[in-house]
PDB file of N, CA and C in Angstrom:
ATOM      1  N   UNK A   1     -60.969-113.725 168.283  1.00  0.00           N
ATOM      2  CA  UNK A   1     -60.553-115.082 167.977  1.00  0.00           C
ATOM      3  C   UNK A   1     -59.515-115.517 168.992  1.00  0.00           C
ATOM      4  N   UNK A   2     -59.364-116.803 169.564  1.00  0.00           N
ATOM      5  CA  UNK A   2     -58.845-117.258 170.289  1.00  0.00           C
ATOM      6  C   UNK A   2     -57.296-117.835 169.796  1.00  0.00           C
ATOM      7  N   UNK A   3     -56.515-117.155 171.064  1.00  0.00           N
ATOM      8  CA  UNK A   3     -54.942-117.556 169.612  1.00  0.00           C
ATOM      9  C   UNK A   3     -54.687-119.071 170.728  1.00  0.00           C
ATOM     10  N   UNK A   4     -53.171-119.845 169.635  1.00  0.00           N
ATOM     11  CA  UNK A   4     -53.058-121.058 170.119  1.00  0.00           C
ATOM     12  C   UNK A   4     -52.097-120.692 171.576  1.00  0.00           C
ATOM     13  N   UNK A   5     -52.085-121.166 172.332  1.00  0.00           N
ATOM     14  CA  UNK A   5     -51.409-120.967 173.538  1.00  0.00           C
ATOM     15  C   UNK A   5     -49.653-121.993 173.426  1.00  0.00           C
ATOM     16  N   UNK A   6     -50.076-123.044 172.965  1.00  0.00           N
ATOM     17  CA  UNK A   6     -49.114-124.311 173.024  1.00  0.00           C
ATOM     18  C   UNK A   6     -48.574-124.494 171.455  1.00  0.00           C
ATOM     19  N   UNK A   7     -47.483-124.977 171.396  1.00  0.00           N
ATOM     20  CA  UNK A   7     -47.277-125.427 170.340  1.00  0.00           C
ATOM     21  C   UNK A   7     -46.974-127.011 170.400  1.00  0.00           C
ATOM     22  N   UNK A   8     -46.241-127.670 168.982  1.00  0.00           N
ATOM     23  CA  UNK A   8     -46.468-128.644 169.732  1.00  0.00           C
ATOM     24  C   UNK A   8     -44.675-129.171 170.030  1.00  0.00           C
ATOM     25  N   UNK A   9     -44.098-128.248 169.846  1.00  0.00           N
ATOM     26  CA  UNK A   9     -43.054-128.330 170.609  1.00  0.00           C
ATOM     27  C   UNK A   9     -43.095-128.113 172.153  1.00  0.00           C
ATOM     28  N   UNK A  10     -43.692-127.122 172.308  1.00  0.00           N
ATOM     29  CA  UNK A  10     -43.898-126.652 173.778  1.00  0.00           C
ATOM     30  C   UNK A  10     -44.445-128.120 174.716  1.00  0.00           C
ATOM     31  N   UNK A  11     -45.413-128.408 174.379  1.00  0.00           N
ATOM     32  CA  UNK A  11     -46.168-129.982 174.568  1.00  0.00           C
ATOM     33  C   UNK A  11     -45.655-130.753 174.680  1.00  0.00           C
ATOM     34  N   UNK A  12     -44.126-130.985 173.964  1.00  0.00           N
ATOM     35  CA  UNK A  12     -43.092-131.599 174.053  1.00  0.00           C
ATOM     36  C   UNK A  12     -42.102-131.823 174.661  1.00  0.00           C
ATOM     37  N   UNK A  13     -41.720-130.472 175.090  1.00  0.00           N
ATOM     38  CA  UNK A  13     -40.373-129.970 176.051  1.00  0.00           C
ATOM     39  C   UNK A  13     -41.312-129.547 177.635  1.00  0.00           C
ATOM     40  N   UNK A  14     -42.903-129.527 177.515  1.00  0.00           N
ATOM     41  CA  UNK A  14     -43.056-129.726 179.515  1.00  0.00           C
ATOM     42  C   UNK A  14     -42.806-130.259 180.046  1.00  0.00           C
ATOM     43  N   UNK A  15     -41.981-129.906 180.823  1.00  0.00           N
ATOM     44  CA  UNK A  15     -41.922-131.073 182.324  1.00  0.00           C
ATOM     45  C   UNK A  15     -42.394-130.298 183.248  1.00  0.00           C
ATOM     46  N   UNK A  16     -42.867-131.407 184.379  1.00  0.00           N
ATOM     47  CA  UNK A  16     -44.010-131.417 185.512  1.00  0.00           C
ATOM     48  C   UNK A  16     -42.429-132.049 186.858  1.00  0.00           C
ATOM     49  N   UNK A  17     -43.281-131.317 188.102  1.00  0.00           N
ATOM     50  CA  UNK A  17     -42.337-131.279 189.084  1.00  0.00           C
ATOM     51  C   UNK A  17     -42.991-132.844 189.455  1.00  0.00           C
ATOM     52  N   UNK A  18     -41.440-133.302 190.064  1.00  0.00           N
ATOM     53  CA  UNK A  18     -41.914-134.742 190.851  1.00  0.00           C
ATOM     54  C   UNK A  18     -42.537-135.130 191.678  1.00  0.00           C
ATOM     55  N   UNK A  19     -43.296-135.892 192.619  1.00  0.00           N
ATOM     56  CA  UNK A  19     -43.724-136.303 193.661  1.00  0.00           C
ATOM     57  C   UNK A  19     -43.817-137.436 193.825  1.00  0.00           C
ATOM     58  N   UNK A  20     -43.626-137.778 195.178  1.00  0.00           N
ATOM     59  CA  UNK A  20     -43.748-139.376 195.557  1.00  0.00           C
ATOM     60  C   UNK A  20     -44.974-139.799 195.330  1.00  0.00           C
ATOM     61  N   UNK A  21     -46.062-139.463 195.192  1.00  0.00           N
ATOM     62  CA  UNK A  21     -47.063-139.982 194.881  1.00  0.00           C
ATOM     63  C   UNK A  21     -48.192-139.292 193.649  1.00  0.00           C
ATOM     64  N   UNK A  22     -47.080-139.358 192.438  1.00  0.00           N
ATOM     65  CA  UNK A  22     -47.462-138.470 191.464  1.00  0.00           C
ATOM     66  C   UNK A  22     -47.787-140.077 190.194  1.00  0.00           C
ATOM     67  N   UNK A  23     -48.133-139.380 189.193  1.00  0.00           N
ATOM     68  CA  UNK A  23     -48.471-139.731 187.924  1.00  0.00           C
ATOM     69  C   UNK A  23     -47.103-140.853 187.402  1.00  0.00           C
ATOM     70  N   UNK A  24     -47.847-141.428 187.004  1.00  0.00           N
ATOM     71  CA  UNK A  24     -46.600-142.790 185.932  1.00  0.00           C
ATOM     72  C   UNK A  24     -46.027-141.524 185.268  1.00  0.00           C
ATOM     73  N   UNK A  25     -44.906-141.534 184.970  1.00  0.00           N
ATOM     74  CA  UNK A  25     -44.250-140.979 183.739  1.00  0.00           C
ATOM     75  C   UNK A  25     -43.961-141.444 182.828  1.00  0.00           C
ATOM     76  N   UNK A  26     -44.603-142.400 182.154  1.00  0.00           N
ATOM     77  CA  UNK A  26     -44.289-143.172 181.153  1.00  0.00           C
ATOM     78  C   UNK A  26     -45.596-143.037 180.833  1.00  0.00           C
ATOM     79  N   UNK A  27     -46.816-143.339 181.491  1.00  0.00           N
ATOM     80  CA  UNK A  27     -48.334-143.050 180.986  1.00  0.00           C
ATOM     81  C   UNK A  27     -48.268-140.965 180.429  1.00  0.00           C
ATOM     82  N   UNK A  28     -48.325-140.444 181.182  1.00  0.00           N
ATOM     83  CA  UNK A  28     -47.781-138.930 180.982  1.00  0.00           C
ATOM     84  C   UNK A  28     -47.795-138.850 179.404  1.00  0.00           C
ATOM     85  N   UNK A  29     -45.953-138.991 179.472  1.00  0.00           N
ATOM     86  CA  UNK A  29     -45.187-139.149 178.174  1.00  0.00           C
ATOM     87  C   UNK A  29     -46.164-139.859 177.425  1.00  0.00           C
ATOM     88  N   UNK A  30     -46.513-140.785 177.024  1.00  0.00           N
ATOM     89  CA  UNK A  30     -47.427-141.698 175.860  1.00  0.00           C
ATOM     90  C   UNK A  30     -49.060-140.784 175.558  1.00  0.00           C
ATOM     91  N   UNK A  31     -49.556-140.683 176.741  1.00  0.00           N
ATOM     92  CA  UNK A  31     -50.664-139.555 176.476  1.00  0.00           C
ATOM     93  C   UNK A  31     -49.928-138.390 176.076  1.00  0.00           C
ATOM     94  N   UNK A  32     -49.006-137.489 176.510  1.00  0.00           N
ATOM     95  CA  UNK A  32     -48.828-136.269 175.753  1.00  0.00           C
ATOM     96  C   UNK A  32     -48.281-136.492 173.773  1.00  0.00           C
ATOM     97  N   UNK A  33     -47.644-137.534 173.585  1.00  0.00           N
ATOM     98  CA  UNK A  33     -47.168-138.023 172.625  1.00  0.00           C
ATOM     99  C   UNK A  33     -48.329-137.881 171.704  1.00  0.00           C
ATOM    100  N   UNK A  34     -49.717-138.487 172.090  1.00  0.00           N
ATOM    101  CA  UNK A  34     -50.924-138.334 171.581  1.00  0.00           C
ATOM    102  C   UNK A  34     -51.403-137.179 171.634  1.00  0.00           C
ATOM    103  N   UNK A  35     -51.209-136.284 172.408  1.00  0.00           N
ATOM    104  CA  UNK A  35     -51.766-135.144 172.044  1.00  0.00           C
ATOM    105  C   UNK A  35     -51.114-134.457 171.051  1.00  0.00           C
ATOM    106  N   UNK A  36     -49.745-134.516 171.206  1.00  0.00           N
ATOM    107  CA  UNK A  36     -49.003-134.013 169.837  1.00  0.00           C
ATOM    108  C   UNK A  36     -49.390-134.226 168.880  1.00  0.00           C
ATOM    109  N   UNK A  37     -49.932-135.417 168.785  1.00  0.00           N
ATOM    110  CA  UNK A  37     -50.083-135.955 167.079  1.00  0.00           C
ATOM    111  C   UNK A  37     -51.216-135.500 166.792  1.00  0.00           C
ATOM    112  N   UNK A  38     -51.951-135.424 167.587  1.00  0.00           N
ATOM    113  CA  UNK A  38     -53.452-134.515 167.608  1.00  0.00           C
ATOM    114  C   UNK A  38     -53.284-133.249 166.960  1.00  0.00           C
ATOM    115  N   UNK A  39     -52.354-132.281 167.927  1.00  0.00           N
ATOM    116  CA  UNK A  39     -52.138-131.027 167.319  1.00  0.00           C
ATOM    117  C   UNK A  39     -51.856-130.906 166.576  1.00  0.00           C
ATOM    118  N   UNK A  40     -50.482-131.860 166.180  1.00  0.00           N
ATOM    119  CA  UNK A  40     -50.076-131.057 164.821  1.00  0.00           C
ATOM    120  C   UNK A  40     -50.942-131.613 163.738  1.00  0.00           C
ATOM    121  N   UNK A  41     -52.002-132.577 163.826  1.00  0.00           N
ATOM    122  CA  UNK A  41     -52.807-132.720 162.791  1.00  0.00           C
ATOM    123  C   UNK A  41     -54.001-131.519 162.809  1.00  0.00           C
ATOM    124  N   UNK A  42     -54.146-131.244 163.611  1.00  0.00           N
ATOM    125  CA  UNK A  42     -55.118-129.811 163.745  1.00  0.00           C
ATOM    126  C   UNK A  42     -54.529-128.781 162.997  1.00  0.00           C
ATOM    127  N   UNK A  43     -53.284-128.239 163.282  1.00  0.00           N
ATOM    128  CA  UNK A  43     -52.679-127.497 163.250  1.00  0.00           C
ATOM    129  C   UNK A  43     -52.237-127.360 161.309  1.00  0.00           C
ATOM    130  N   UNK A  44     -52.128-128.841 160.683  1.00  0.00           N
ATOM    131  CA  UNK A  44     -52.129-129.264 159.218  1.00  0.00           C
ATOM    132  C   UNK A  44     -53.452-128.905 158.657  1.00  0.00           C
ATOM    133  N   UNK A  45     -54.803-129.461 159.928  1.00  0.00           N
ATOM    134  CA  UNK A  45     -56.066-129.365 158.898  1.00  0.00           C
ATOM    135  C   UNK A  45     -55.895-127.323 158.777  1.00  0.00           C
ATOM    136  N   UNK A  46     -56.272-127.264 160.309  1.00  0.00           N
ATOM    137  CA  UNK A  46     -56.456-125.065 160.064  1.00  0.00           C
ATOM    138  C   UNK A  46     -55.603-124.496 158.902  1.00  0.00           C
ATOM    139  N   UNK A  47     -54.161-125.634 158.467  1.00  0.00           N
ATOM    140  CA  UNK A  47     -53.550-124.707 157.375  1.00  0.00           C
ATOM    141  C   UNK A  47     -53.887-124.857 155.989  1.00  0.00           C
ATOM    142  N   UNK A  48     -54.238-126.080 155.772  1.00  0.00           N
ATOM    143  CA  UNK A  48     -54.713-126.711 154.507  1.00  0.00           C
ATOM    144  C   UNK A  48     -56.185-125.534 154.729  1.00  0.00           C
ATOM    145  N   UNK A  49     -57.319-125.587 155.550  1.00  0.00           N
ATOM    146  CA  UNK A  49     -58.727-124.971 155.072  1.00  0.00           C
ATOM    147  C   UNK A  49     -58.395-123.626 155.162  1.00  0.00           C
ATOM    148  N   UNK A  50     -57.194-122.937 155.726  1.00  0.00           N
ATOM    149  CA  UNK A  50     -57.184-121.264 155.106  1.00  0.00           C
ATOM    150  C   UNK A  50     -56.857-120.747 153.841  1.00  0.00           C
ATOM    151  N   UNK A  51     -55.460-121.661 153.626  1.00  0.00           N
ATOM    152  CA  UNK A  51     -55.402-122.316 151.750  1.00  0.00           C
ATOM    153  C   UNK A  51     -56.709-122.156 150.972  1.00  0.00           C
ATOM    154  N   UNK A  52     -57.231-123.709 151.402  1.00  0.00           N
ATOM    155  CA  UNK A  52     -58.949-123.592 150.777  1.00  0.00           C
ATOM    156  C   UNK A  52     -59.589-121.742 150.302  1.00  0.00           C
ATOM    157  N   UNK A  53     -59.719-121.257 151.863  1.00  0.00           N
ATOM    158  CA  UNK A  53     -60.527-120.364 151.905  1.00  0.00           C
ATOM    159  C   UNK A  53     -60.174-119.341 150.815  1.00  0.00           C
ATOM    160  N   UNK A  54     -58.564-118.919 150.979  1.00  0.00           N
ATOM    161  CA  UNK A  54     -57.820-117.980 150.138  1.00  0.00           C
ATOM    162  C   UNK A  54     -57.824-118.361 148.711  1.00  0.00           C
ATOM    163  N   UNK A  55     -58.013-119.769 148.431  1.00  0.00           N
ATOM    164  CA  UNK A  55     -58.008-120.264 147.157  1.00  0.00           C
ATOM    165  C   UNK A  55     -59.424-119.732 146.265  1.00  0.00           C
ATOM    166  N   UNK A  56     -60.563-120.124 147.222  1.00  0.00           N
ATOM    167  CA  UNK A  56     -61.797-120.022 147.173  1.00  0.00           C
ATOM    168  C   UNK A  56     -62.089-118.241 146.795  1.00  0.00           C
ATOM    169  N   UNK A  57     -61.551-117.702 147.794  1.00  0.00           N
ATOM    170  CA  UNK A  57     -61.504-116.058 147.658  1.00  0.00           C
ATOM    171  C   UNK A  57     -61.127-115.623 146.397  1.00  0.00           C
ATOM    172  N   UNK A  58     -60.272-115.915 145.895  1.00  0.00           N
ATOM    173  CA  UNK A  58     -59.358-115.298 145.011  1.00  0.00           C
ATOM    174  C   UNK A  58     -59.837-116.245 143.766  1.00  0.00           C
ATOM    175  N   UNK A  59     -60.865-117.215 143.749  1.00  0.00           N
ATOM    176  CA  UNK A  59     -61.507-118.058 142.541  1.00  0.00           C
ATOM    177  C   UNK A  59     -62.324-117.043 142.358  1.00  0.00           C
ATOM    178  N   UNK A  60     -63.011-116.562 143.359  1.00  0.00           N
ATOM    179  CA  UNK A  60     -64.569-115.702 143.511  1.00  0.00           C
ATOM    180  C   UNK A  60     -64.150-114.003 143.143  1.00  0.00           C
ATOM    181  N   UNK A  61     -63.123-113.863 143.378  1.00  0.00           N
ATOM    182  CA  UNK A  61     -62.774-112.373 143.209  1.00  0.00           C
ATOM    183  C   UNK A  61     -62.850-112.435 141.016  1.00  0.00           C
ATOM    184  N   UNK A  62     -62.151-113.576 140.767  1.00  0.00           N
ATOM    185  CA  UNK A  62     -61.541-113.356 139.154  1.00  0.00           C
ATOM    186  C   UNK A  62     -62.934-113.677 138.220  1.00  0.00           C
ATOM    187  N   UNK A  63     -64.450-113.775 139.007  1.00  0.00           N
ATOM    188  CA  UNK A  63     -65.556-114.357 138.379  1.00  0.00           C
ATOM    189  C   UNK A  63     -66.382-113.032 138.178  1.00  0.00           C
ATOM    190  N   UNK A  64     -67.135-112.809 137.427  1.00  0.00           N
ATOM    191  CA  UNK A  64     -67.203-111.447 136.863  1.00  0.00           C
ATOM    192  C   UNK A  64     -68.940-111.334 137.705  1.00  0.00           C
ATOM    193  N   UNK A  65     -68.876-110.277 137.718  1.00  0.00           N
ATOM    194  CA  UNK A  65     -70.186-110.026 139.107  1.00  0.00           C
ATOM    195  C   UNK A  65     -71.363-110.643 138.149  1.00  0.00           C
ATOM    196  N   UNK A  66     -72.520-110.999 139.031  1.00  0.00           N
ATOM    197  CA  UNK A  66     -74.037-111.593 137.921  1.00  0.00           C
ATOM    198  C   UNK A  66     -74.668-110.888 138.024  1.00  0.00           C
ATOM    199  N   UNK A  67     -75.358-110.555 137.106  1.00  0.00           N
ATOM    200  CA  UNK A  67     -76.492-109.276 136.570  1.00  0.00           C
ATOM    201  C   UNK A  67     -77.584-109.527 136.914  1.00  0.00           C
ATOM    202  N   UNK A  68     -78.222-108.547 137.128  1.00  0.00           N
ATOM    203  CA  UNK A  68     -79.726-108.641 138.015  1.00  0.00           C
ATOM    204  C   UNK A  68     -80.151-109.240 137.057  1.00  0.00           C
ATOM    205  N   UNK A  69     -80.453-109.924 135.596  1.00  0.00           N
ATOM    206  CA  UNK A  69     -81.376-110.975 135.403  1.00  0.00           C
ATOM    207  C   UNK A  69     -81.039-112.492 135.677  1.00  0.00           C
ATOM    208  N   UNK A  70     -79.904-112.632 135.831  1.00  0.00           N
ATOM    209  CA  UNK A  70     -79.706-113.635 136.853  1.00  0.00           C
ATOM    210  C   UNK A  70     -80.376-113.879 138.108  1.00  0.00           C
ATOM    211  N   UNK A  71     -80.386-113.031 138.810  1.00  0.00           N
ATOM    212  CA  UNK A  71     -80.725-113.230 140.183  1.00  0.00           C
ATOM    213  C   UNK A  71     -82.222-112.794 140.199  1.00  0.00           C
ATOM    214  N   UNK A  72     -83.100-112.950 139.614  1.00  0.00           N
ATOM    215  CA  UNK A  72     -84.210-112.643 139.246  1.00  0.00           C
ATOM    216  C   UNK A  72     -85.053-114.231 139.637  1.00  0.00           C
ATOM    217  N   UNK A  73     -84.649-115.272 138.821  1.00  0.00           N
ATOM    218  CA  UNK A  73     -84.845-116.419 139.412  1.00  0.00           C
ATOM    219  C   UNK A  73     -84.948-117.131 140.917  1.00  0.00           C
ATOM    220  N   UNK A  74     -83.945-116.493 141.629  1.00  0.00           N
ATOM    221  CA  UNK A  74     -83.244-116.771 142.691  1.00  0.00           C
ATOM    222  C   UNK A  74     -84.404-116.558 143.860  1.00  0.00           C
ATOM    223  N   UNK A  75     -84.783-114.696 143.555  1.00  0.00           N
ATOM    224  CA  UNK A  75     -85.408-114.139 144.015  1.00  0.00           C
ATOM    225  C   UNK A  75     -87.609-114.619 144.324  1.00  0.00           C
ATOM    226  N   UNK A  76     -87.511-115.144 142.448  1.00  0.00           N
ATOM    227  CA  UNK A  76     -88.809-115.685 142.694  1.00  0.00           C
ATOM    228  C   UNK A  76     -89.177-117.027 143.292  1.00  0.00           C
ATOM    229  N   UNK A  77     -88.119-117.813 142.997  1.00  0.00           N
ATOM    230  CA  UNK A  77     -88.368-119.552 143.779  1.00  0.00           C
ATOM    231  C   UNK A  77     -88.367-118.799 145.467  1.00  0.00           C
ATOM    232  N   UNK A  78     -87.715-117.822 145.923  1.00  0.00           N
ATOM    233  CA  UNK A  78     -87.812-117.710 147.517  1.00  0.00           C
ATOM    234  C   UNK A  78     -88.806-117.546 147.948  1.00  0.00           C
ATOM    235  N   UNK A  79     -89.692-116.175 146.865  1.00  0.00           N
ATOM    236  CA  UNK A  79     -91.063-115.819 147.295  1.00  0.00           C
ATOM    237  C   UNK A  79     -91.864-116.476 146.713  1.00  0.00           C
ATOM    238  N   UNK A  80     -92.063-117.770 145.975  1.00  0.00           N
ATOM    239  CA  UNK A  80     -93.191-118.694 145.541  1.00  0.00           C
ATOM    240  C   UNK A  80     -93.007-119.552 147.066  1.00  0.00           C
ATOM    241  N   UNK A  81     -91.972-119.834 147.935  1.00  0.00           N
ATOM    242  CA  UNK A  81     -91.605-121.035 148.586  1.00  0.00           C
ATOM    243  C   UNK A  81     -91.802-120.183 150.228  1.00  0.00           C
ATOM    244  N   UNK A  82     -91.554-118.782 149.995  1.00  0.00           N
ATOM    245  CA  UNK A  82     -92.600-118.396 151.522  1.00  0.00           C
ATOM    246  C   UNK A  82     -94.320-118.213 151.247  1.00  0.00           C
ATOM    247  N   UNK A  83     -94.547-118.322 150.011  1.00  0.00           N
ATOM    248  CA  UNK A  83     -96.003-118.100 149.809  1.00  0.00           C
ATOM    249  C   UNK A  83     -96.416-119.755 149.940  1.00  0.00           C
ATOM    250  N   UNK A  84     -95.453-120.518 149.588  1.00  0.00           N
ATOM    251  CA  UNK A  84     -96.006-121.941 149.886  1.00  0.00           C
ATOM    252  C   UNK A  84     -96.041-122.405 151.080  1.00  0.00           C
ATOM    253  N   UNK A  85     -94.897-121.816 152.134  1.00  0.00           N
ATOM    254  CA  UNK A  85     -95.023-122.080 153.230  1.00  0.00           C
ATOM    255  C   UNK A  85     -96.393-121.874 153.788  1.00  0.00           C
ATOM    256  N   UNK A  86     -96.748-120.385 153.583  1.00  0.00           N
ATOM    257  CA  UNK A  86     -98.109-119.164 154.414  1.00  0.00           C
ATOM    258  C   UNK A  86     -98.797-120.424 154.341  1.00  0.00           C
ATOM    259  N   UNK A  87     -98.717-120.870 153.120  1.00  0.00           N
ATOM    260  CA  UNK A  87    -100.528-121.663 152.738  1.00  0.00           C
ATOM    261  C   UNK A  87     -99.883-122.767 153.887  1.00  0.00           C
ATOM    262  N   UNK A  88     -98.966-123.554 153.724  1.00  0.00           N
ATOM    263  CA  UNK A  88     -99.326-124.595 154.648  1.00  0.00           C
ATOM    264  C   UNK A  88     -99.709-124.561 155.773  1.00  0.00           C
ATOM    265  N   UNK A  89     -99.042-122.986 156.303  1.00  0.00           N
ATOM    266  CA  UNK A  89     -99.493-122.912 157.890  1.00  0.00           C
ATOM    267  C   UNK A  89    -100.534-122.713 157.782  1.00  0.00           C
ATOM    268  N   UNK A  90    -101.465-122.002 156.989  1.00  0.00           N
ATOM    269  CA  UNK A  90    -102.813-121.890 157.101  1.00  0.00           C
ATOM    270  C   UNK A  90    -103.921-122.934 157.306  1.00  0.00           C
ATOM    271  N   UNK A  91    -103.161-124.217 156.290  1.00  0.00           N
ATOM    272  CA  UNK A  91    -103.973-124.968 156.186  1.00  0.00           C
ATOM    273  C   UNK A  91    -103.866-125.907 157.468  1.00  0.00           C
ATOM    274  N   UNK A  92    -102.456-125.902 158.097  1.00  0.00           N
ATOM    275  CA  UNK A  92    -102.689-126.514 159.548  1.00  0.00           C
ATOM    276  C   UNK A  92    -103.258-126.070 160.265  1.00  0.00           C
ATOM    277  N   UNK A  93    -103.211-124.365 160.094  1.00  0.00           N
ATOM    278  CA  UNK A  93    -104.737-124.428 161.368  1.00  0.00           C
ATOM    279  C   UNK A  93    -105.864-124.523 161.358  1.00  0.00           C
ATOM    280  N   UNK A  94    -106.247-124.495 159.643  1.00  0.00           N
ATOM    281  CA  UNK A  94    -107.916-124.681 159.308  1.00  0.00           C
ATOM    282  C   UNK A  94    -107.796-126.266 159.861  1.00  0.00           C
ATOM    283  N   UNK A  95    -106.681-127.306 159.819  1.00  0.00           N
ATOM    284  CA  UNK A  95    -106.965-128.575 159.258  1.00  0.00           C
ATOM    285  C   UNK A  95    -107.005-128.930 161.552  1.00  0.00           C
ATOM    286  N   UNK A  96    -106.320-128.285 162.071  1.00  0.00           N
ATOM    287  CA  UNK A  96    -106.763-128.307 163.447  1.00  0.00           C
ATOM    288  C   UNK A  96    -108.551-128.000 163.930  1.00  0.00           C
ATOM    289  N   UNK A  97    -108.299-126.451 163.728  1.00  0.00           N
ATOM    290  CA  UNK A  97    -109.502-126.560 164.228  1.00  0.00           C
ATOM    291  C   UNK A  97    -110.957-127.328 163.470  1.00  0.00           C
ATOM    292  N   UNK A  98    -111.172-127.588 162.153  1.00  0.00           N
ATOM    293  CA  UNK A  98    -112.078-128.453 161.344  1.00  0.00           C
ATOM    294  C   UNK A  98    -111.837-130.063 162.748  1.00  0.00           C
ATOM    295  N   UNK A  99    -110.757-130.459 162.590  1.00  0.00           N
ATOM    296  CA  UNK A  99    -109.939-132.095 162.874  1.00  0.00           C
ATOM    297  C   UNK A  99    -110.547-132.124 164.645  1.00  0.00           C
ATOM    298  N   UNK A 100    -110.250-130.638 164.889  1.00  0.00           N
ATOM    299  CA  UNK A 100    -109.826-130.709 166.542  1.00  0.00           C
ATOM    300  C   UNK A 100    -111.241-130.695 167.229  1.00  0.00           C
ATOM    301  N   UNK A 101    -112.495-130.221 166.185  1.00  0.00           N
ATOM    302  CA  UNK A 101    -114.001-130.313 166.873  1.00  0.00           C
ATOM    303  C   UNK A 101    -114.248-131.726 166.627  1.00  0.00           C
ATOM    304  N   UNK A 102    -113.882-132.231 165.755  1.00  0.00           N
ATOM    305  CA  UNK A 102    -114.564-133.431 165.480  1.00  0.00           C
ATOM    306  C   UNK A 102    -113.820-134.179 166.867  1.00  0.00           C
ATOM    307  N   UNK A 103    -112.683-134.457 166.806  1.00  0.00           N
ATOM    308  CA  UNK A 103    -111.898-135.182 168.022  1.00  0.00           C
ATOM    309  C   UNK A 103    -113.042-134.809 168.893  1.00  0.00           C
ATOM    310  N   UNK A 104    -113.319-133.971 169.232  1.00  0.00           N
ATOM    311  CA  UNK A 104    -113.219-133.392 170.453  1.00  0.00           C
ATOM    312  C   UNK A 104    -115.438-133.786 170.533  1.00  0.00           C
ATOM    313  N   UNK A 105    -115.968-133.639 170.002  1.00  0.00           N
ATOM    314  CA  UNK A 105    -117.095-134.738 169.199  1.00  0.00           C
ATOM    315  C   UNK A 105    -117.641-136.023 169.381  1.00  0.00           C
ATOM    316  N   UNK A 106    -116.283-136.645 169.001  1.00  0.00           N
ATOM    317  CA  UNK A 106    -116.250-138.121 168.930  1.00  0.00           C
ATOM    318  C   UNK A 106    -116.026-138.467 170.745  1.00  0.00           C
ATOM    319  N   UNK A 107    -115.014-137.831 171.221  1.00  0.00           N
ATOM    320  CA  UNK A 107    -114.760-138.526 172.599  1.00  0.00           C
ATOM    321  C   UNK A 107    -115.888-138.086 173.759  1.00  0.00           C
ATOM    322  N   UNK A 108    -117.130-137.879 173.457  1.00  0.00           N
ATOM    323  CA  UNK A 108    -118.280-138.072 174.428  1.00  0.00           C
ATOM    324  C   UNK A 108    -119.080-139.513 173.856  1.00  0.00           C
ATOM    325  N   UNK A 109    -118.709-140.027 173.056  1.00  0.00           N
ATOM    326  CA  UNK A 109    -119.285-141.260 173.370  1.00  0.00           C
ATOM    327  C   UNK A 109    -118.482-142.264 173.991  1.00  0.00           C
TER     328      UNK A 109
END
């Protein structure tokens, strides 16, 4: 995982060496100003959704495990819904090659 490099103090307190033919410093300053507000709203959302996550964790830990006739259901809608798939692919290729002679039929006249 990639750690933060900047904070948004740091973002705050850079300064850049001068030059005679350098950058407005007043444009600078106003764009970095925006990036601050950027970060530290980033920096609010990543803390609020680890909250979430830990909240979420620790909802899921106190819920009492589900018993294999529970998950019995779960299990058969998956394999009725790859057996429904099989058939459709099947039937696209019966419904090609039946479809694809006739096309193929029709365009000599």
């Amino acid at each position: 995982m990639a750690s933060i490099i900047f904070s948004a103090k740091d973002i705050f307190e850079q300064e850049f060496g001068r030059e005679v033919r350098g950058y407005s410093k007043v444009e600078v300053d106003e764009f970095l100003d925006d990036v601050i507000k950027d970060y530290e709203t980033y920096a609010a959302l990543v803390k609020s959704l680890r909250q979430e996550i830990a909240d979420l964790k620790e909802e899921l830990a106190r819920k009492p495990k589900s018993s294999p006739v529970q998950a019995e259901p779960i299990e058969a809608a998956t394999t009725s819904s790859m057996t429904n798939f099989d058939i459709l692919k099947r039937l696209n290729r019966l419904e090609k090659e039946v479809f694809g002679k006739q096309i193929l039929d029709n365009s000599d006249f």
